[in-house]
PDB file of N, CA and C in Angstrom:
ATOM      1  N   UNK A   1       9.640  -8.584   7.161  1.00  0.00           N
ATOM      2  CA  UNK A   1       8.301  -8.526   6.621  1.00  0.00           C
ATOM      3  C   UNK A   1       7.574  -9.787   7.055  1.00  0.00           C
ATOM      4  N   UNK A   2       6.299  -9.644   6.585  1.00  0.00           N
ATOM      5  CA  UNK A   2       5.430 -10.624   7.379  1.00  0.00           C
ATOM      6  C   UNK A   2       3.948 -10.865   6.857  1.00  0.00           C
ATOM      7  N   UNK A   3       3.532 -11.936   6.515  1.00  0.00           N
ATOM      8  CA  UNK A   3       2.307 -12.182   6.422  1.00  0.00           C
ATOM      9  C   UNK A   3       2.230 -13.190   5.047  1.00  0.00           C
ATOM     10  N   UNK A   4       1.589 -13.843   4.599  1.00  0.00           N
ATOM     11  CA  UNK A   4       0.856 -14.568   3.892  1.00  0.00           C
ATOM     12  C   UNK A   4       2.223 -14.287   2.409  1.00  0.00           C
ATOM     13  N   UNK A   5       2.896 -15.033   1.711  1.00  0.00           N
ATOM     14  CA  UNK A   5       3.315 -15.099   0.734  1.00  0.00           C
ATOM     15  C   UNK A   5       2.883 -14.786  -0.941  1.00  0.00           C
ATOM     16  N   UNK A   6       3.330 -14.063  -1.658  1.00  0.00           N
ATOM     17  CA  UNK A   6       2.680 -13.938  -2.580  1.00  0.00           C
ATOM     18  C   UNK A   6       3.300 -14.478  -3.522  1.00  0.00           C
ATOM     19  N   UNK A   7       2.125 -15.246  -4.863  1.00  0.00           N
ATOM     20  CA  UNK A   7       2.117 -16.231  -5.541  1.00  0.00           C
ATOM     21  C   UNK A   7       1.396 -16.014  -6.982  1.00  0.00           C
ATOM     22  N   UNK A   8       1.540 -16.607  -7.963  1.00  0.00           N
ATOM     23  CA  UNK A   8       0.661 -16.394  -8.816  1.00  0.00           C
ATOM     24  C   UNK A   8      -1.144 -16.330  -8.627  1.00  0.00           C
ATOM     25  N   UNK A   9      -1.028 -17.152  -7.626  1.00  0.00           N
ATOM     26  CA  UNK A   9      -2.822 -17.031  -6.960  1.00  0.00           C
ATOM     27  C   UNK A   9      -3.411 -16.125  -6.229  1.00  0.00           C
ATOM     28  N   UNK A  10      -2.611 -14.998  -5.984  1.00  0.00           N
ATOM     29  CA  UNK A  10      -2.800 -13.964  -5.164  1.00  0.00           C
ATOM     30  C   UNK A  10      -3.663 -12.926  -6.138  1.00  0.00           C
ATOM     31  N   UNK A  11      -4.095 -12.059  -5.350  1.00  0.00           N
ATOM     32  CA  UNK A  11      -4.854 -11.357  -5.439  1.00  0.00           C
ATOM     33  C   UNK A  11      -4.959  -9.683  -5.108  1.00  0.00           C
ATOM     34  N   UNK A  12      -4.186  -8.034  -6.263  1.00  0.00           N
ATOM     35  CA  UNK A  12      -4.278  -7.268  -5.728  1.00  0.00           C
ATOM     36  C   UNK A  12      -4.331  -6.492  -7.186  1.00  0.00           C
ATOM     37  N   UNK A  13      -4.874  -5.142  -6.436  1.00  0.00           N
ATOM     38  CA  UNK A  13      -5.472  -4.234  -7.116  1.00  0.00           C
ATOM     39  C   UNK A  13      -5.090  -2.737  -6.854  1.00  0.00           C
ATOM     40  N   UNK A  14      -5.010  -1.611  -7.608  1.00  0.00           N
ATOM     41  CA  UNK A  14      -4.653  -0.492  -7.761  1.00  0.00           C
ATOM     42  C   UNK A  14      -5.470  -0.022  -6.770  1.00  0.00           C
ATOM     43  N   UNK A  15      -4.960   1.290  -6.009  1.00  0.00           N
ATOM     44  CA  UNK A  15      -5.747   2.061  -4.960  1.00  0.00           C
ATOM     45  C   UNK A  15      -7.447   2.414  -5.617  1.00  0.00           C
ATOM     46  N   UNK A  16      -7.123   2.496  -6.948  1.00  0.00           N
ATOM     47  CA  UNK A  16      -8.753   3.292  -7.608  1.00  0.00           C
ATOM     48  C   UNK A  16      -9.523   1.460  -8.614  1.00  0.00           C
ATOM     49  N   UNK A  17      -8.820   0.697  -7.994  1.00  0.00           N
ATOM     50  CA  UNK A  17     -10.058  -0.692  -8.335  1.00  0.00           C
ATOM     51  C   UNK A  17      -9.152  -0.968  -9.296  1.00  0.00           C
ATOM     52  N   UNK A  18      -8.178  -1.129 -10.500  1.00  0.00           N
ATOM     53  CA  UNK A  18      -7.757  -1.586 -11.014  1.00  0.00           C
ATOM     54  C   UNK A  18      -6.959  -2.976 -11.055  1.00  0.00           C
ATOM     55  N   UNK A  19      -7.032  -4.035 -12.180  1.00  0.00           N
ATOM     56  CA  UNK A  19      -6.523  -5.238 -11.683  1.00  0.00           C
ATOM     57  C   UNK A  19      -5.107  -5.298 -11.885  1.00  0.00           C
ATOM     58  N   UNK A  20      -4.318  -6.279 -10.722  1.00  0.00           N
ATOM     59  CA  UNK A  20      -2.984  -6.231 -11.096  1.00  0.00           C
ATOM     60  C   UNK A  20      -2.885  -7.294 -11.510  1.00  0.00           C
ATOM     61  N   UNK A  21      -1.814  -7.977 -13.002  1.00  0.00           N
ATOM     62  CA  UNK A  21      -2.128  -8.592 -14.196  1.00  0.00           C
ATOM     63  C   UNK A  21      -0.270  -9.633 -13.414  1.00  0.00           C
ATOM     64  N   UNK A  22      -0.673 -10.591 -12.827  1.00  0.00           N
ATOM     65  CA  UNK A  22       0.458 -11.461 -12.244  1.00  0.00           C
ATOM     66  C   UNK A  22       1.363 -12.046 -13.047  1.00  0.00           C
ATOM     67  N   UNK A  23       2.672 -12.489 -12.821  1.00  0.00           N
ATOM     68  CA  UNK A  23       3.761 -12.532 -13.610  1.00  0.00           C
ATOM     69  C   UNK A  23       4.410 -12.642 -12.930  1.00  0.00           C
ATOM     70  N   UNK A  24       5.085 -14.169 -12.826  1.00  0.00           N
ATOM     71  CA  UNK A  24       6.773 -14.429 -12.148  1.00  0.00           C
ATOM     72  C   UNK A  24       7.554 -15.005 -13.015  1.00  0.00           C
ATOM     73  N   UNK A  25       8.832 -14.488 -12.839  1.00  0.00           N
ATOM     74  CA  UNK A  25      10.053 -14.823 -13.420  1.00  0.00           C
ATOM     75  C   UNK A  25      10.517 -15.775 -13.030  1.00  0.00           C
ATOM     76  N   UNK A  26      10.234 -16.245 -11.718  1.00  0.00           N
ATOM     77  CA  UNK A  26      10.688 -17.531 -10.745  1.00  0.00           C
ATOM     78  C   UNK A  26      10.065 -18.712 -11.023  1.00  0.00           C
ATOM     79  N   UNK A  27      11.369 -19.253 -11.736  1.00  0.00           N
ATOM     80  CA  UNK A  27      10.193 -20.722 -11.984  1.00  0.00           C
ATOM     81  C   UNK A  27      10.652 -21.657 -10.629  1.00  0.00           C
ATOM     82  N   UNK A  28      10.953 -21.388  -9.310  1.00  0.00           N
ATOM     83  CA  UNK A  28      10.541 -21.906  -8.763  1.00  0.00           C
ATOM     84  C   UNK A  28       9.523 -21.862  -7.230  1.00  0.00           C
ATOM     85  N   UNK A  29       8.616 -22.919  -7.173  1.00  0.00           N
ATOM     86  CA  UNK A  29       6.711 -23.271  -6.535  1.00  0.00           C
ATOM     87  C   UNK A  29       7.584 -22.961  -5.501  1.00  0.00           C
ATOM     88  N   UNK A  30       5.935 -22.556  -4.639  1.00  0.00           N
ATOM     89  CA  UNK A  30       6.305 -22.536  -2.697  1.00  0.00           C
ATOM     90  C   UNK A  30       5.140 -23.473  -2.748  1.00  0.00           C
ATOM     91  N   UNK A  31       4.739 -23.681  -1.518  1.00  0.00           N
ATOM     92  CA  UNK A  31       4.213 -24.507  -1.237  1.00  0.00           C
ATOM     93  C   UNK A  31       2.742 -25.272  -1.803  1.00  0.00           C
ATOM     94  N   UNK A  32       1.931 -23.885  -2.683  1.00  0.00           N
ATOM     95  CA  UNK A  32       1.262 -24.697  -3.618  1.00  0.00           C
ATOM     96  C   UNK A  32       1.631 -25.103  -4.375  1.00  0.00           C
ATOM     97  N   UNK A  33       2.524 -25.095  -4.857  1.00  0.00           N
ATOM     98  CA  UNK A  33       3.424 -25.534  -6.275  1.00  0.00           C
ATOM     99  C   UNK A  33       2.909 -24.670  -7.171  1.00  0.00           C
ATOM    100  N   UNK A  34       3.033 -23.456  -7.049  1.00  0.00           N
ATOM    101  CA  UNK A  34       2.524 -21.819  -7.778  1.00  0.00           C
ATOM    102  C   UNK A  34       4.096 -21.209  -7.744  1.00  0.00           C
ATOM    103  N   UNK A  35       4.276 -21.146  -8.954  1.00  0.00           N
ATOM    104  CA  UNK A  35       5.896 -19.687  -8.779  1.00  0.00           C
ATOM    105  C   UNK A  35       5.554 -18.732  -7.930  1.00  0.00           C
ATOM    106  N   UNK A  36       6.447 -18.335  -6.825  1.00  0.00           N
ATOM    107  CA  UNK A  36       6.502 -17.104  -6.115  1.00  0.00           C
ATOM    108  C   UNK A  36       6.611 -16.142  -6.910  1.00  0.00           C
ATOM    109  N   UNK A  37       6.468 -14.942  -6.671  1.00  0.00           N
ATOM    110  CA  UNK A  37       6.613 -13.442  -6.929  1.00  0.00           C
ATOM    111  C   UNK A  37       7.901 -13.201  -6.070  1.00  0.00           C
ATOM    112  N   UNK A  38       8.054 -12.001  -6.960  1.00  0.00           N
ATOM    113  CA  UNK A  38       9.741 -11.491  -6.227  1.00  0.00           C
ATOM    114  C   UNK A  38       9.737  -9.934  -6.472  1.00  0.00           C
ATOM    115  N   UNK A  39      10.646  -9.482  -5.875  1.00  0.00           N
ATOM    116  CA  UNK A  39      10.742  -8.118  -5.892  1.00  0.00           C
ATOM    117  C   UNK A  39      10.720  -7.419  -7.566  1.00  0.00           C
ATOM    118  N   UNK A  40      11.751  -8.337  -8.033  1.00  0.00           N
ATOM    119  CA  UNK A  40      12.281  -7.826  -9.844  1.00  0.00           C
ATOM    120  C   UNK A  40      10.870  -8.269 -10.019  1.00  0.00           C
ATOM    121  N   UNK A  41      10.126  -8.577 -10.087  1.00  0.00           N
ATOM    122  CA  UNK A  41       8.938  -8.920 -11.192  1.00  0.00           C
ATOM    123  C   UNK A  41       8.146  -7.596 -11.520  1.00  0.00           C
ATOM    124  N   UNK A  42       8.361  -7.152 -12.829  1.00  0.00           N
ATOM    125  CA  UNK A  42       7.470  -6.607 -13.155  1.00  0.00           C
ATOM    126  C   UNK A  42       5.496  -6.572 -13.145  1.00  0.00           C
ATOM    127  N   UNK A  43       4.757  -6.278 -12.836  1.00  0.00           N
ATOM    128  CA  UNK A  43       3.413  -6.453 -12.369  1.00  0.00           C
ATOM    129  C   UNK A  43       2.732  -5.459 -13.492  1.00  0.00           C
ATOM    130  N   UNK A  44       2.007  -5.583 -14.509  1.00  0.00           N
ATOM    131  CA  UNK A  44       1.180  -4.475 -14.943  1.00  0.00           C
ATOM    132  C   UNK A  44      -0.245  -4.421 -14.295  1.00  0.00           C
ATOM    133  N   UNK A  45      -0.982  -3.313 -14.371  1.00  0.00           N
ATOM    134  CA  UNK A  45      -2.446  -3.340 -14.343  1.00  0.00           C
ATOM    135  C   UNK A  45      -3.405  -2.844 -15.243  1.00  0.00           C
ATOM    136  N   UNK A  46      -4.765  -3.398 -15.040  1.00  0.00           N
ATOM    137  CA  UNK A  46      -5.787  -3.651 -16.397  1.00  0.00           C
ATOM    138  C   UNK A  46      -6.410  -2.861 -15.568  1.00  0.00           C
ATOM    139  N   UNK A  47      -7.434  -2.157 -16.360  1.00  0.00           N
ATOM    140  CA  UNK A  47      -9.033  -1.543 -15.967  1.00  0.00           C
ATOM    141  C   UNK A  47      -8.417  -0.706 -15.046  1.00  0.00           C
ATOM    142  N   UNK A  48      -8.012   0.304 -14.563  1.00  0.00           N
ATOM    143  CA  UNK A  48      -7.480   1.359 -14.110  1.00  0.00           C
ATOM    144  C   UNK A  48      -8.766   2.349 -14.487  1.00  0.00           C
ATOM    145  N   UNK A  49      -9.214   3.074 -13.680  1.00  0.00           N
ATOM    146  CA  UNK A  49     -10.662   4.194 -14.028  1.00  0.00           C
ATOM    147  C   UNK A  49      -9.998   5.513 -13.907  1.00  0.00           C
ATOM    148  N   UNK A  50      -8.671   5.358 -13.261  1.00  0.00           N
ATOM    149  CA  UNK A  50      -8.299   7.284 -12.925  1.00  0.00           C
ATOM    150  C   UNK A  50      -8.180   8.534 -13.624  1.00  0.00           C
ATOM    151  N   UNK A  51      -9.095   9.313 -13.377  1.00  0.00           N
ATOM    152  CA  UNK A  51      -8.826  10.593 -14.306  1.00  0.00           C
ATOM    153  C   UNK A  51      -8.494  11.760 -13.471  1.00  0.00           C
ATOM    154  N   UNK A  52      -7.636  12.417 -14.141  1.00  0.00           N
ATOM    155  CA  UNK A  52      -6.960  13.907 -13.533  1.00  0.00           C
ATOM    156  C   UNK A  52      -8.293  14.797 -13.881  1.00  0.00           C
ATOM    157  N   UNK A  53      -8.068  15.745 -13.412  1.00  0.00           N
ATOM    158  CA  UNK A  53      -9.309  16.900 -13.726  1.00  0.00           C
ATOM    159  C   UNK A  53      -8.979  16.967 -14.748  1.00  0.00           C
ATOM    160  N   UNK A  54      -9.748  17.730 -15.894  1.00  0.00           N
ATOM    161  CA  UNK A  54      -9.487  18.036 -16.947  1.00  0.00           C
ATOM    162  C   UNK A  54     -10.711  17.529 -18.746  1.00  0.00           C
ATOM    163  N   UNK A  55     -11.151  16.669 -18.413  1.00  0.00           N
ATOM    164  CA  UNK A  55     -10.622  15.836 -17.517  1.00  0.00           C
ATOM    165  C   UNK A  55      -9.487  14.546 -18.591  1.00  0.00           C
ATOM    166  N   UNK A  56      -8.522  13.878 -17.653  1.00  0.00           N
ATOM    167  CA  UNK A  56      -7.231  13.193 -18.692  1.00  0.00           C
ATOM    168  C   UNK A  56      -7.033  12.203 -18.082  1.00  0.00           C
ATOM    169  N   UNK A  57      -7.580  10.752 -18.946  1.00  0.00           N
ATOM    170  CA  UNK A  57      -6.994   9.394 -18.446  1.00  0.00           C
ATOM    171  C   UNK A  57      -5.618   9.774 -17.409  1.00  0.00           C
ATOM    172  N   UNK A  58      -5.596   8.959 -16.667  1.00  0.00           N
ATOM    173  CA  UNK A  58      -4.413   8.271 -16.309  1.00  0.00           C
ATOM    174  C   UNK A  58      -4.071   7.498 -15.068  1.00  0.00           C
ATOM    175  N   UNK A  59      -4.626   6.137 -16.077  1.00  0.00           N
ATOM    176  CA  UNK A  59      -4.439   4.880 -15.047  1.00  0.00           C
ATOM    177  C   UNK A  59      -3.438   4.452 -14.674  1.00  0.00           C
ATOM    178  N   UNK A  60      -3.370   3.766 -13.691  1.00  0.00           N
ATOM    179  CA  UNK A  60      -2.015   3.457 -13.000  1.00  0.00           C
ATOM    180  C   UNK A  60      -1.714   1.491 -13.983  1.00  0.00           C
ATOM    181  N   UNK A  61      -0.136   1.729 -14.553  1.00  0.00           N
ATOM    182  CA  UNK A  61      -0.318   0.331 -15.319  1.00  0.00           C
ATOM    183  C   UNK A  61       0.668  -0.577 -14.887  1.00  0.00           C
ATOM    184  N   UNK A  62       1.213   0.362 -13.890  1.00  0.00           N
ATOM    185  CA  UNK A  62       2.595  -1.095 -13.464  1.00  0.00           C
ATOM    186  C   UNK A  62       2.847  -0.683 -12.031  1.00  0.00           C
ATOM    187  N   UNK A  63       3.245  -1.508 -11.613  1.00  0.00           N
ATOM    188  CA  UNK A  63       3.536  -1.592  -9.671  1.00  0.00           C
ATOM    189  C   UNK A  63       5.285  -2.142  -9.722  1.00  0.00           C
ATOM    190  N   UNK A  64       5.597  -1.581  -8.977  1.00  0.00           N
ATOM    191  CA  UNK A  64       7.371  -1.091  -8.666  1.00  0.00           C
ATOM    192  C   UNK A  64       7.326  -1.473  -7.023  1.00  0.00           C
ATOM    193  N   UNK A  65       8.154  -2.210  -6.762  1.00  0.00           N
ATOM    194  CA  UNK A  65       7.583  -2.545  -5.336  1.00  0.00           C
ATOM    195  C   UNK A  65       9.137  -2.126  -4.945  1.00  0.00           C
ATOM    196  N   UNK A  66       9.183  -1.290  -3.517  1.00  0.00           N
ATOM    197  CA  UNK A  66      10.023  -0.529  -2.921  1.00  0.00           C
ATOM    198  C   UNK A  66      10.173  -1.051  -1.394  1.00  0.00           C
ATOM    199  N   UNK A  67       9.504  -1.734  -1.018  1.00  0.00           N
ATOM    200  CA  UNK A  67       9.742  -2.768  -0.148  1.00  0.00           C
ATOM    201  C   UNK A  67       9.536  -4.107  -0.567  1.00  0.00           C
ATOM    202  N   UNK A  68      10.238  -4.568  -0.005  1.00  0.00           N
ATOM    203  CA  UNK A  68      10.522  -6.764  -0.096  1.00  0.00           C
ATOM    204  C   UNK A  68      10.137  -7.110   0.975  1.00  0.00           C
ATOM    205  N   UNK A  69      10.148  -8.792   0.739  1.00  0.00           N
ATOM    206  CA  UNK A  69      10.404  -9.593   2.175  1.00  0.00           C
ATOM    207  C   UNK A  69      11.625  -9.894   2.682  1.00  0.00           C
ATOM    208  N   UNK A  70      12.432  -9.618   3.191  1.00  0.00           N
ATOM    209  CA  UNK A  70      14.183  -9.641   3.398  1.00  0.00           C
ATOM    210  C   UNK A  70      14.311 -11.249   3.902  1.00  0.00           C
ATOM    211  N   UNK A  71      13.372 -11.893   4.940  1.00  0.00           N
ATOM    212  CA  UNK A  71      13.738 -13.435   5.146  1.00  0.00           C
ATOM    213  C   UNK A  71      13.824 -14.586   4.310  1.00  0.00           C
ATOM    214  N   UNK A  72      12.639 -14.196   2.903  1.00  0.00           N
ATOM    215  CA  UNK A  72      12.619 -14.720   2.160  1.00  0.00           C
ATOM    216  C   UNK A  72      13.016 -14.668   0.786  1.00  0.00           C
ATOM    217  N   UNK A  73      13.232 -15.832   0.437  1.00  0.00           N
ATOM    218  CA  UNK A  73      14.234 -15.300  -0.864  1.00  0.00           C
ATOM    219  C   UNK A  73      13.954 -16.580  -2.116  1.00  0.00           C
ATOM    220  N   UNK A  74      14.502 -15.907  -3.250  1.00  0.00           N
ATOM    221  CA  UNK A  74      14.688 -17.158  -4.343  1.00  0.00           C
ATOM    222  C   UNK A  74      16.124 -16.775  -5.139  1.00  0.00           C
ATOM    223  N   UNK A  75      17.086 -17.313  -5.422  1.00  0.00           N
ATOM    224  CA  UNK A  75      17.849 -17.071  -5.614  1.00  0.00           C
ATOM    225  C   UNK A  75      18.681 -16.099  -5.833  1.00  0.00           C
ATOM    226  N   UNK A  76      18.688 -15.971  -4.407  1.00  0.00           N
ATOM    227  CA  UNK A  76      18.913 -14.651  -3.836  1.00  0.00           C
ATOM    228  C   UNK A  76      18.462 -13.104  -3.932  1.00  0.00           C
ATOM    229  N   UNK A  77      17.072 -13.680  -5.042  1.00  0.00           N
ATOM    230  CA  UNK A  77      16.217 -12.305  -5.009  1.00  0.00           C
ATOM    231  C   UNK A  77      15.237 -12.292  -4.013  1.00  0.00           C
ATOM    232  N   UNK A  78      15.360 -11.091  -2.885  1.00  0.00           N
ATOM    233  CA  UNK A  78      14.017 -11.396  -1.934  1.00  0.00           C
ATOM    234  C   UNK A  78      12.513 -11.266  -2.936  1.00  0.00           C
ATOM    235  N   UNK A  79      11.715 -12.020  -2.022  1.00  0.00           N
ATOM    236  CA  UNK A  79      10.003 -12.544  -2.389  1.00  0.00           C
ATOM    237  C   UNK A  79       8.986 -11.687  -2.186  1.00  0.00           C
ATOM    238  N   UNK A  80       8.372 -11.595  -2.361  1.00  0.00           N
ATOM    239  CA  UNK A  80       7.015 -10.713  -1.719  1.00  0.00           C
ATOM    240  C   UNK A  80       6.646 -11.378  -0.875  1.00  0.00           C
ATOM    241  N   UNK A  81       5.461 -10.226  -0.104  1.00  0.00           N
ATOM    242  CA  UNK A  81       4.520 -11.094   1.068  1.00  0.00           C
ATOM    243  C   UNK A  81       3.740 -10.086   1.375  1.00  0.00           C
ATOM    244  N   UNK A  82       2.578 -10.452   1.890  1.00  0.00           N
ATOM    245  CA  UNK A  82       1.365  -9.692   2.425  1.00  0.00           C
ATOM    246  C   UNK A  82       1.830  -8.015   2.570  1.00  0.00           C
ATOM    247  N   UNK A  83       2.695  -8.047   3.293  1.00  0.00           N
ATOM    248  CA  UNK A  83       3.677  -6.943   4.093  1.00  0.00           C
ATOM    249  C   UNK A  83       4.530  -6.006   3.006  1.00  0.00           C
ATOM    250  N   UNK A  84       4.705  -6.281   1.902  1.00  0.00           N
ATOM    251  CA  UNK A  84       5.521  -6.187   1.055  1.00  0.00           C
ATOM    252  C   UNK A  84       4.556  -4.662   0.544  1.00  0.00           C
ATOM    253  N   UNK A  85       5.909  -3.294   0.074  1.00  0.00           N
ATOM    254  CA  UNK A  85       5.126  -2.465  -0.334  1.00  0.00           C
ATOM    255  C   UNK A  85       5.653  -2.459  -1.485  1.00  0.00           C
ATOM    256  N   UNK A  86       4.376  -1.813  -2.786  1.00  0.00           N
ATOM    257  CA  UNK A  86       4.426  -1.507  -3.596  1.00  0.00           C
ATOM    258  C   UNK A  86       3.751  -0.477  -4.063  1.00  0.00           C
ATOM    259  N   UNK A  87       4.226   0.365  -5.212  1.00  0.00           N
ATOM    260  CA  UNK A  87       3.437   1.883  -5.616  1.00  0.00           C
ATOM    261  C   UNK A  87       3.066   1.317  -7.113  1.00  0.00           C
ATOM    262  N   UNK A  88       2.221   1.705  -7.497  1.00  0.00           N
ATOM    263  CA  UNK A  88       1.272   1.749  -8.589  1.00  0.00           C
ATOM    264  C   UNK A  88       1.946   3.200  -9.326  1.00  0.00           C
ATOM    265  N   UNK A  89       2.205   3.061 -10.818  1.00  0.00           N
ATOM    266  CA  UNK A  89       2.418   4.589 -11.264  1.00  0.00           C
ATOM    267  C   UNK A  89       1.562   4.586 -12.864  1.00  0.00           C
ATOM    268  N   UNK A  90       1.820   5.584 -13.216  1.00  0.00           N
ATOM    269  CA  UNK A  90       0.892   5.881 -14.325  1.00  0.00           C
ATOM    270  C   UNK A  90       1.885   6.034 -15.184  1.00  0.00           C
ATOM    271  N   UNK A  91       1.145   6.397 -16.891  1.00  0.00           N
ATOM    272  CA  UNK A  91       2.420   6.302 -18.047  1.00  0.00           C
ATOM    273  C   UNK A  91       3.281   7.177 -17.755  1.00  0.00           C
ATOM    274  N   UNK A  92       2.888   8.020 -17.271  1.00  0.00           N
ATOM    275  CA  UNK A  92       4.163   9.423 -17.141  1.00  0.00           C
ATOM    276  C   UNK A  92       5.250   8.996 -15.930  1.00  0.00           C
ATOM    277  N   UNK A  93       5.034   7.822 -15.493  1.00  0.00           N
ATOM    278  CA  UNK A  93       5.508   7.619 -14.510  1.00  0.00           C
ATOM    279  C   UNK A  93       5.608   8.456 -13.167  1.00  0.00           C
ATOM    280  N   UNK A  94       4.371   8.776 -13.016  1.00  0.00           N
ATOM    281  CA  UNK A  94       4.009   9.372 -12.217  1.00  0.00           C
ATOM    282  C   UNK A  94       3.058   8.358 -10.736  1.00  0.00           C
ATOM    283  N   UNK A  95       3.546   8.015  -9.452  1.00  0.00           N
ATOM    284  CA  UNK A  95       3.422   7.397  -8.401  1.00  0.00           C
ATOM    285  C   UNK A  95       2.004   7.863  -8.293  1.00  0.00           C
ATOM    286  N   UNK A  96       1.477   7.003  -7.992  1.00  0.00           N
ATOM    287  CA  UNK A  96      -0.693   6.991  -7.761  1.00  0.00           C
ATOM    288  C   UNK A  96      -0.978   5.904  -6.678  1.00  0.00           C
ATOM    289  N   UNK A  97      -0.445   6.096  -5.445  1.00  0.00           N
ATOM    290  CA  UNK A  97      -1.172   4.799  -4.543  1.00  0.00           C
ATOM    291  C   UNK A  97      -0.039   3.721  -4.494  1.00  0.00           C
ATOM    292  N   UNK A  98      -0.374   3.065  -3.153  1.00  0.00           N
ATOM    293  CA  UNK A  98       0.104   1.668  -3.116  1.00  0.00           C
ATOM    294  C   UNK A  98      -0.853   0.726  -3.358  1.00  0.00           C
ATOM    295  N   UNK A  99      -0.243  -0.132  -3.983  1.00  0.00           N
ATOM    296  CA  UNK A  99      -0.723  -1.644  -4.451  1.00  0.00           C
ATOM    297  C   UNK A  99      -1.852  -2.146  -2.988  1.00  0.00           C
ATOM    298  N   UNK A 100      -2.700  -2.538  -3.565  1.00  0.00           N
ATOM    299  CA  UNK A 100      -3.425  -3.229  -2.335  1.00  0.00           C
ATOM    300  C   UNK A 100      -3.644  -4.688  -2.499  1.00  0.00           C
ATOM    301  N   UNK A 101      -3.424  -5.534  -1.325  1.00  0.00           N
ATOM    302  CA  UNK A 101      -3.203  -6.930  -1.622  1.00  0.00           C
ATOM    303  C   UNK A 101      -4.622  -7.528  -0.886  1.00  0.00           C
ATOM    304  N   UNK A 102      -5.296  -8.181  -2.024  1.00  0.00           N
ATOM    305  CA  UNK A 102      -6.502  -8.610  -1.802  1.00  0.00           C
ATOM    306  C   UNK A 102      -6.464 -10.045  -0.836  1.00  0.00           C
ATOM    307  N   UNK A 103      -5.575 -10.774  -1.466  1.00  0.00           N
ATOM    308  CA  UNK A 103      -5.761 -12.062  -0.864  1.00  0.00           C
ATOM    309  C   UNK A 103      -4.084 -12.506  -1.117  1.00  0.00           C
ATOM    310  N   UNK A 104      -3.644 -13.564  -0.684  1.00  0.00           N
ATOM    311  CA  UNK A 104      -2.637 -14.278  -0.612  1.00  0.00           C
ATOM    312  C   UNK A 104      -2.676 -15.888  -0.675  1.00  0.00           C
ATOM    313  N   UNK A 105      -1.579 -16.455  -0.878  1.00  0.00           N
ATOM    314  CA  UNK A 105      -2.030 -18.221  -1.281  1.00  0.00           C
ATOM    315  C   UNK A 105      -1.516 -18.087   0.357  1.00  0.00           C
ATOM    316  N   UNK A 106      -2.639 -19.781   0.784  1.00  0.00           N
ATOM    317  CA  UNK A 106      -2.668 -19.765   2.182  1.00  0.00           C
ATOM    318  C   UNK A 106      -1.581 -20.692   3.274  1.00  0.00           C
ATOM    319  N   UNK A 107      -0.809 -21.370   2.098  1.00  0.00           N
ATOM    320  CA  UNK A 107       0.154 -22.134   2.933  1.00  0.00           C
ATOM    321  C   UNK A 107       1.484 -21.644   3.239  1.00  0.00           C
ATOM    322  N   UNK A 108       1.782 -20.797   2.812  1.00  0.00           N
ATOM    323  CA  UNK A 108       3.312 -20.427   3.374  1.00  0.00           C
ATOM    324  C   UNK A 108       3.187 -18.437   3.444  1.00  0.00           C
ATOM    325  N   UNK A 109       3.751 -18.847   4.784  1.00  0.00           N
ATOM    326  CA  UNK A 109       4.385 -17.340   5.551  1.00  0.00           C
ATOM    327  C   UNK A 109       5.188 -16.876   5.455  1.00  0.00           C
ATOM    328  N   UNK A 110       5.410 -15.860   6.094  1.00  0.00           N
ATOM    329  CA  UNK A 110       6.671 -15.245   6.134  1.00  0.00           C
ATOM    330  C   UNK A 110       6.509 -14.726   7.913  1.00  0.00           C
ATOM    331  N   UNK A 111       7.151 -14.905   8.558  1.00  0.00           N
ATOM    332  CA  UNK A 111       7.220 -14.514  10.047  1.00  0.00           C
ATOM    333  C   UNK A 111       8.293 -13.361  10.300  1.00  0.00           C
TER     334      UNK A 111
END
């Protein structure tokens, strides 16, 4: 995987505009001195607008990420990164979109 590292300063959102609500378990900084994100981290999301026909809420509230960064790691859990996929699902646990990554903290990569 590849691209820009993800951090508590990062920046991403549900396919339908919803915010994703950041959270690391890793207390340990990359290079801003920000905890990395990691694969295990749970992610919820806020403000979700999606409705089924019908019409029936159902926003997407947590992101499950099904790809990692494999080079990078924190004790021995791989990290996220730009590159990194994740699916957005709804309460029924039902899959709605991949995670879209707005921005990334700008000092450390992943190559």
């Amino acid at each position: 995987m590849a691209g820009g590292s993800l951090d508590l300063s990062a920046s991403l959102m549900c396919p339908h505009g919803g915010t994703v609500v950041l959270s690391a378990s890793n207390a340990q900084s990359g290079a801003g001195g920000v905890p990395m994100l990691m694969v295990t981290d749970t992610l919820t999301i806020a403000g979700c607008p999606f409705t089924l026909p019908g019409p029936k809420p159902s926003p997407c509230l947590v992101v499950r990420w099904i790809v990692a960064d494999m080079r990078v790691s924190y004790a021995g859990i791989p990290g996220l990164s730009q590159s990194a996929v994740g699916i957005c699902y709804s309460a029924e646990n039902i899959p709605q979109g991949p995670v879209i990554v707005k921005s990334t903290q700008p000092r450390a990569t992943s190559t």
